[in-house]
C-alpha atoms as a PDB file:
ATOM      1  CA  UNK A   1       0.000   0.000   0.000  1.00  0.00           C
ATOM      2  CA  UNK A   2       1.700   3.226  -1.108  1.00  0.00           C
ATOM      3  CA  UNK A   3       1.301   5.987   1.726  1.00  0.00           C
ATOM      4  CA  UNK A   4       0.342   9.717   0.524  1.00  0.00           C
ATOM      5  CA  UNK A   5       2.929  12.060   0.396  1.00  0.00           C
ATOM      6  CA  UNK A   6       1.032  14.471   2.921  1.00  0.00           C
ATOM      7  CA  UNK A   7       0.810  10.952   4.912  1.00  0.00           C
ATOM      8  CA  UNK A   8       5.221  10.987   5.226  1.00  0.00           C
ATOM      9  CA  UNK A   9       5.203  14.378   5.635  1.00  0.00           C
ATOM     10  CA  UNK A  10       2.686  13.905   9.071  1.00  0.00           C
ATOM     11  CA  UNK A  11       4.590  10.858   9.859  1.00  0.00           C
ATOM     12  CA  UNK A  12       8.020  12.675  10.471  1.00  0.00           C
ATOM     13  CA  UNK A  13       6.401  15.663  12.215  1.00  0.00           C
ATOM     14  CA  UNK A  14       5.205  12.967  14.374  1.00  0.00           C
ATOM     15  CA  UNK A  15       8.441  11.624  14.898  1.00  0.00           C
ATOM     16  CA  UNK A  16       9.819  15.143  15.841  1.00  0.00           C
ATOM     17  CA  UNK A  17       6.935  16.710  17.156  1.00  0.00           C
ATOM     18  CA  UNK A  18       4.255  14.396  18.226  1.00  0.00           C
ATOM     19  CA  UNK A  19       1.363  17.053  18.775  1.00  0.00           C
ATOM     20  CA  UNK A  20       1.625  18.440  15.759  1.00  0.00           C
ATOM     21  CA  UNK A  21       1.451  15.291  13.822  1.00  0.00           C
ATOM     22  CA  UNK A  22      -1.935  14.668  15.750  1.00  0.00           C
ATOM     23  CA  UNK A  23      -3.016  18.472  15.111  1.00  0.00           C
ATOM     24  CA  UNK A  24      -2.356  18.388  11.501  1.00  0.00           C
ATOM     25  CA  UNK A  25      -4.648  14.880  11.492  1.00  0.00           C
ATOM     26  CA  UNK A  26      -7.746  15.536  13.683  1.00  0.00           C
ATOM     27  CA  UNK A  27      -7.673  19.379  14.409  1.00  0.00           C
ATOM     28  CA  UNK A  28      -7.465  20.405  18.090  1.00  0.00           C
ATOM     29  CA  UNK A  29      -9.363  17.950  19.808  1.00  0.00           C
ATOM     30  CA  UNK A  30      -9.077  15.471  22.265  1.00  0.00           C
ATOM     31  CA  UNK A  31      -6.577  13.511  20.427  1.00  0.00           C
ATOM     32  CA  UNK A  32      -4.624  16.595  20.602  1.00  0.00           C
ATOM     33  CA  UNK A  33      -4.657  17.459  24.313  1.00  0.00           C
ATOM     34  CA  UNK A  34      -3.796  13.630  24.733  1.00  0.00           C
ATOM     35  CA  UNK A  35      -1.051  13.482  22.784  1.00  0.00           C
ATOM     36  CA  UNK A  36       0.446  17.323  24.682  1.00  0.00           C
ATOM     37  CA  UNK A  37      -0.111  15.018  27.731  1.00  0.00           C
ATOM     38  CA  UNK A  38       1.679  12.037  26.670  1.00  0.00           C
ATOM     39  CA  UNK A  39       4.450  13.699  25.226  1.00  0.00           C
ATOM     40  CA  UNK A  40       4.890  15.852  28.559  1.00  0.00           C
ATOM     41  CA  UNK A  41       5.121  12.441  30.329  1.00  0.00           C
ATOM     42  CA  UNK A  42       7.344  10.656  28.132  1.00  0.00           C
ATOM     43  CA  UNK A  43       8.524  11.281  24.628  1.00  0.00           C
ATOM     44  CA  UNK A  44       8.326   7.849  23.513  1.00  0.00           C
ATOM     45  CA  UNK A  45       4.824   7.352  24.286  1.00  0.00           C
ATOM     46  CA  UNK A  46       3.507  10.693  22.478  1.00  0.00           C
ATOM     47  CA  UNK A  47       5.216   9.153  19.332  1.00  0.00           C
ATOM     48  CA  UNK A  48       3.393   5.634  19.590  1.00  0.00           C
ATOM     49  CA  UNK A  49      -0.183   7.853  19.855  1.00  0.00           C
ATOM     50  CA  UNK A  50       0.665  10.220  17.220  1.00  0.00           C
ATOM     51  CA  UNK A  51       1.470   7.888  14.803  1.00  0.00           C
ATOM     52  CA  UNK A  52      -1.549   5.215  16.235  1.00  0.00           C
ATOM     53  CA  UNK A  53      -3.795   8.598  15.390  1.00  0.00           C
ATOM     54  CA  UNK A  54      -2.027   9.185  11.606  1.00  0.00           C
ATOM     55  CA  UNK A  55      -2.232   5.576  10.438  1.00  0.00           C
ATOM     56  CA  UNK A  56      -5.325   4.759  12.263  1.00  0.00           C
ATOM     57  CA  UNK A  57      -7.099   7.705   9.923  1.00  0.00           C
ATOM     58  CA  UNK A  58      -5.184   6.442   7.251  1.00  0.00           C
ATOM     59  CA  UNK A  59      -7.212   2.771   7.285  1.00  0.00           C
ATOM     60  CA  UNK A  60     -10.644   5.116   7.046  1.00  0.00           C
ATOM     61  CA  UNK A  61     -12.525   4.144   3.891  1.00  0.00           C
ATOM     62  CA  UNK A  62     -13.197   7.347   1.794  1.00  0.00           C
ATOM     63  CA  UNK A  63     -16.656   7.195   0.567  1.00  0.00           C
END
């Protein structure tokens, strides 16, 4: 499955700056303030979320 290029380009902002990876995905939401949370309390596990959020939205059938 090829990946959009907007897809890599939210997948290394998630890499180097998890909330903005989930920002530029869902908007400023809940997803958002969880990720700013998880991120304060570990790097690591803002990453996993931010990229759970990106390819999670990336499975979404487009109808």
């Amino acid at each position: 499955m090829l990946t959009p290029s907007s897809d890599i380009c939210k997948i290394l902002l998630a890499i180097i700056l998890p909330p903005l990876g989930v920002f530029l995905e869902r908007g400023c939401g809940a997803d958002f303030l969880i990720n700013i949370l998880l991120t304060i309390l570990g790097y690591i596990p803002g990453i996993i979320h931010a990229l759970y959020i990106i390819f999670k939205s990336a499975r979404l059938p487009v109808f």
